[in-house]
C-alpha atoms as a PDB file:
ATOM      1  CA  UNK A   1      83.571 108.561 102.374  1.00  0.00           C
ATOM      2  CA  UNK A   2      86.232 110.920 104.164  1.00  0.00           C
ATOM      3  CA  UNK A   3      88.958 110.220 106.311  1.00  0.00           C
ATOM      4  CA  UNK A   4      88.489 109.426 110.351  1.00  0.00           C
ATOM      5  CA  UNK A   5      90.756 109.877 112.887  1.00  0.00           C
ATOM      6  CA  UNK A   6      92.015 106.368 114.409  1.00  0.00           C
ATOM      7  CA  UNK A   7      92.531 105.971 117.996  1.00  0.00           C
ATOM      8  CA  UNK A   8      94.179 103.353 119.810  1.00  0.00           C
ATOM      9  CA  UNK A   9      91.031 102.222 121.167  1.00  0.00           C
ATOM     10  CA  UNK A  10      89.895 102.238 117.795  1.00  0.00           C
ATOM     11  CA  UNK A  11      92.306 100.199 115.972  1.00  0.00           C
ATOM     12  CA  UNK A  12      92.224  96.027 115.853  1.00  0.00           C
ATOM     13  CA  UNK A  13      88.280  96.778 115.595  1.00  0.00           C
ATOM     14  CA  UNK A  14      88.665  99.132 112.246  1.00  0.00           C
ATOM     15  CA  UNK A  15      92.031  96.590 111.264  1.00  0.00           C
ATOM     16  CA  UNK A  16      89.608  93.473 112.052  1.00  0.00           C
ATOM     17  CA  UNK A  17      86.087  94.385 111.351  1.00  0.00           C
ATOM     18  CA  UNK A  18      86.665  95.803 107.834  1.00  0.00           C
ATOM     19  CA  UNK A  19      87.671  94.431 104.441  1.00  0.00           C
ATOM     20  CA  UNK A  20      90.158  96.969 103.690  1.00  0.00           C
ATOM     21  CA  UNK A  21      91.624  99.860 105.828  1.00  0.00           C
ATOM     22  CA  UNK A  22      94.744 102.172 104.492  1.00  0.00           C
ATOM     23  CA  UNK A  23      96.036 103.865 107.515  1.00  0.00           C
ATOM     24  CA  UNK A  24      98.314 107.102 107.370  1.00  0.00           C
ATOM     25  CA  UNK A  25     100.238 107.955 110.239  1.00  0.00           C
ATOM     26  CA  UNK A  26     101.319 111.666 110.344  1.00  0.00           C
ATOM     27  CA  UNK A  27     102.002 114.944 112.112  1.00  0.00           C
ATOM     28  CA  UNK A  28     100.438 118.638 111.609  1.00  0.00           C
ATOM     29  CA  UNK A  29     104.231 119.769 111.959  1.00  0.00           C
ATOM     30  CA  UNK A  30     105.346 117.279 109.317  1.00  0.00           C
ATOM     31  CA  UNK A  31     105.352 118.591 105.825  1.00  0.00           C
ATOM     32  CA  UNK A  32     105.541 115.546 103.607  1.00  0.00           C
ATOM     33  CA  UNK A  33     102.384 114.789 106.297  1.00  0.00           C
ATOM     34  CA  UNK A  34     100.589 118.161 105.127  1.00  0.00           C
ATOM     35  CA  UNK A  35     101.479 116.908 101.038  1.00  0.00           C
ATOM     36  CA  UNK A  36     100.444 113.813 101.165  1.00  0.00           C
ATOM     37  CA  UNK A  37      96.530 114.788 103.580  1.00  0.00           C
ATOM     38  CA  UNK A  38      94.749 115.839  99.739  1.00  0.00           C
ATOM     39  CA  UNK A  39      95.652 112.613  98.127  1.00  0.00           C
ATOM     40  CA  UNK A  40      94.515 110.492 101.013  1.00  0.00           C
ATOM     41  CA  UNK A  41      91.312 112.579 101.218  1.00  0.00           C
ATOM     42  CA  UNK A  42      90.780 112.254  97.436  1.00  0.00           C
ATOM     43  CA  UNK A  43      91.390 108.444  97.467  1.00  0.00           C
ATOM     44  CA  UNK A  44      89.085 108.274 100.424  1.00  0.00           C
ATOM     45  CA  UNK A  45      86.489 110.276  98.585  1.00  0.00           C
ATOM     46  CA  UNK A  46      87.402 107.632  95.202  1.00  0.00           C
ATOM     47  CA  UNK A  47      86.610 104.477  97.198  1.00  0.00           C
ATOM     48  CA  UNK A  48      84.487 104.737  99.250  1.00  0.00           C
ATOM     49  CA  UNK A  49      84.377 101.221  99.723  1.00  0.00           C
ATOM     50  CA  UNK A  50      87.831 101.711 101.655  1.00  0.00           C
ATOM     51  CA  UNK A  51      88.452 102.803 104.779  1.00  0.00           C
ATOM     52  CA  UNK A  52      91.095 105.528 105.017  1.00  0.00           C
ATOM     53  CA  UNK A  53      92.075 106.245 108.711  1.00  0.00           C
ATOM     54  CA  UNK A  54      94.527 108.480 109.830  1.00  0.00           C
ATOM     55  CA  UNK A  55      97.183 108.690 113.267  1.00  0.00           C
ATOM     56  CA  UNK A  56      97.877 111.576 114.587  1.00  0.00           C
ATOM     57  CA  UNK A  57     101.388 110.167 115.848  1.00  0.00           C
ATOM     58  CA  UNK A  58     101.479 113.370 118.483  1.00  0.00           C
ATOM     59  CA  UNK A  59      98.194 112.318 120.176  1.00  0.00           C
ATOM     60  CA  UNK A  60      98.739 109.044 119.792  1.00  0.00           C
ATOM     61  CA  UNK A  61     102.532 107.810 120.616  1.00  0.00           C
ATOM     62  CA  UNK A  62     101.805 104.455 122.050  1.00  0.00           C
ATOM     63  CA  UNK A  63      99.772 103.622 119.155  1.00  0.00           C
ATOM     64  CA  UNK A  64     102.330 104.993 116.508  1.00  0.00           C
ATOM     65  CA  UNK A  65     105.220 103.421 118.927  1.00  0.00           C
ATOM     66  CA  UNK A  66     103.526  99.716 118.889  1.00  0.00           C
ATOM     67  CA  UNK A  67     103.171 100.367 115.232  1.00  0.00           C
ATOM     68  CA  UNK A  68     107.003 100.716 115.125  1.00  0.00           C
ATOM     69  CA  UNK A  69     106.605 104.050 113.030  1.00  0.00           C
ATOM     70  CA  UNK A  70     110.139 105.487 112.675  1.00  0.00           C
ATOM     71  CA  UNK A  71     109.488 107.679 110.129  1.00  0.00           C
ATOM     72  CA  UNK A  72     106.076 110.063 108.976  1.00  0.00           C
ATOM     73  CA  UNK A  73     104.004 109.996 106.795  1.00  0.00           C
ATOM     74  CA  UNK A  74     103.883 105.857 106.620  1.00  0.00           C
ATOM     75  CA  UNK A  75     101.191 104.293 105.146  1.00  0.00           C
ATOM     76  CA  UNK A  76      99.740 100.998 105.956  1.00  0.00           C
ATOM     77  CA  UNK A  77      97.195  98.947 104.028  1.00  0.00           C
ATOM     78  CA  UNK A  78      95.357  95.932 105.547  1.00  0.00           C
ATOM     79  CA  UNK A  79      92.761  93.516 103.843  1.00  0.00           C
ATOM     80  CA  UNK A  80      90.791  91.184 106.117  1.00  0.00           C
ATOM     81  CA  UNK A  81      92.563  91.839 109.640  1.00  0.00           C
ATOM     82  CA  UNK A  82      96.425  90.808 106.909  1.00  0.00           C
ATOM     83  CA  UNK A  83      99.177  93.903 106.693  1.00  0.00           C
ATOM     84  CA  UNK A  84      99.935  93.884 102.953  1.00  0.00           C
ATOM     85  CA  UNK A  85     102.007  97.201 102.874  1.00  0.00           C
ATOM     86  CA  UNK A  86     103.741  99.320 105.251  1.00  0.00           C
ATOM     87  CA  UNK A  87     105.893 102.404 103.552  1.00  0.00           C
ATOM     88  CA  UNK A  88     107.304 105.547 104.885  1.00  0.00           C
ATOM     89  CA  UNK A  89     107.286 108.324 102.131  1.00  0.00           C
ATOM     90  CA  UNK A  90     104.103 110.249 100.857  1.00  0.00           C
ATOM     91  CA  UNK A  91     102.772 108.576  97.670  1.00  0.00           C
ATOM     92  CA  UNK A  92     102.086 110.525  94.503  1.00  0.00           C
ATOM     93  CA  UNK A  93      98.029 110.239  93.861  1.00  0.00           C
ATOM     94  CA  UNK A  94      98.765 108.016  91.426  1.00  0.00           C
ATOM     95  CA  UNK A  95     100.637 105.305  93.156  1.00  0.00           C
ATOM     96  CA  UNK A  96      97.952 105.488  95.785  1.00  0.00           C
ATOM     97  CA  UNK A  97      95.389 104.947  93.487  1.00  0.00           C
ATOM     98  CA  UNK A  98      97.799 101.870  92.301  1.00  0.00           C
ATOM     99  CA  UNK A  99      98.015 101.075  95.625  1.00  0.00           C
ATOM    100  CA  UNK A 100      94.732 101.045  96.246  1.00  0.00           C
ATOM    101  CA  UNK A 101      94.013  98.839  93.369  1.00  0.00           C
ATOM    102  CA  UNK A 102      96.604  95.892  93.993  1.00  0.00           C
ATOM    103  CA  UNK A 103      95.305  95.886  97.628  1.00  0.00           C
ATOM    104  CA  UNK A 104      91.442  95.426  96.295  1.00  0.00           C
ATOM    105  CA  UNK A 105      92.859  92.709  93.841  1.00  0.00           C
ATOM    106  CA  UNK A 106      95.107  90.584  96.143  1.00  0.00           C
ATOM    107  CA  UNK A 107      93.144  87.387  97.127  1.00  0.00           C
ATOM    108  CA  UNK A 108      93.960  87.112 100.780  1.00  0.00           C
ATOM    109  CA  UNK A 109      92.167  84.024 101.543  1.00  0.00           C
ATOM    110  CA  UNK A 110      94.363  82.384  98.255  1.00  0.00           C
ATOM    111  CA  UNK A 111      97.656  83.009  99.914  1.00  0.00           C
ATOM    112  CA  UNK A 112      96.716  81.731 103.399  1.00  0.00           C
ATOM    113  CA  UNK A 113      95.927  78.293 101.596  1.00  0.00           C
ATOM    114  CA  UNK A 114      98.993  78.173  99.751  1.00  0.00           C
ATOM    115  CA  UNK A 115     100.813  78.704 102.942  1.00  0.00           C
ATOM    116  CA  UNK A 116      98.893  76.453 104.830  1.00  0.00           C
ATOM    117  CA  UNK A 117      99.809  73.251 102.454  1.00  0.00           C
ATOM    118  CA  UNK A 118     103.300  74.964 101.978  1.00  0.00           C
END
């Protein structure tokens, strides 16, 4: 699966309506941004099972603003509708893929019980 580009419109449906969704916020004039596109697009092409989404923070400012994105490239991972990471910095391939991993092995529903008898 590639990348898409995420929209405003777009985003509590992709957030909501899929298990997992890694989002990267970025810029064409930022260069970490530029670094970082091959991993994503490699991961994306890895696991396909993931949805990786990308902002354009330049076309979309309201999103990236309500997002509270002070720095680019961030990267944000959500499982079942729940933010589990949220990182400025690009990631090495590797830590994405480790990323990537932990996020597919965290047991969302497990936590919202314990925190519901908590």
């Amino acid at each position: 699966m590639t990348t898409r580009d995420l929209t405003a419109e777009q985003f509590n449906e992709t957030v909501e309506s899929n298990d997992i969704v890694l989002i990267d916020f970025w810029a064409s004039w930022c260069g970490p941004c530029r670094q970082f596109a091959p991993a994503f697009q490699a991961s994306s092409e890895k696991h396909p099972d993931v949805v990786h989404a990308k902002v354009d923070t330049e076309a979309e400012q309201q999103l990236a603003a309500a997002a509270q994105i002070r720095s680019i490239p961030t990267l944000m991972a959500f499982k079942k509708g729940k933010l589990l990471f949220n990182q400025a910095g690009a990631l090495p391939p590797a830590a994405l893929e480790d990323l990537v991993q932990q996020v597919k092995a965290f047991d969302v529903e497990a936590v919202q019980a314990d925190a519901e008898q908590g």
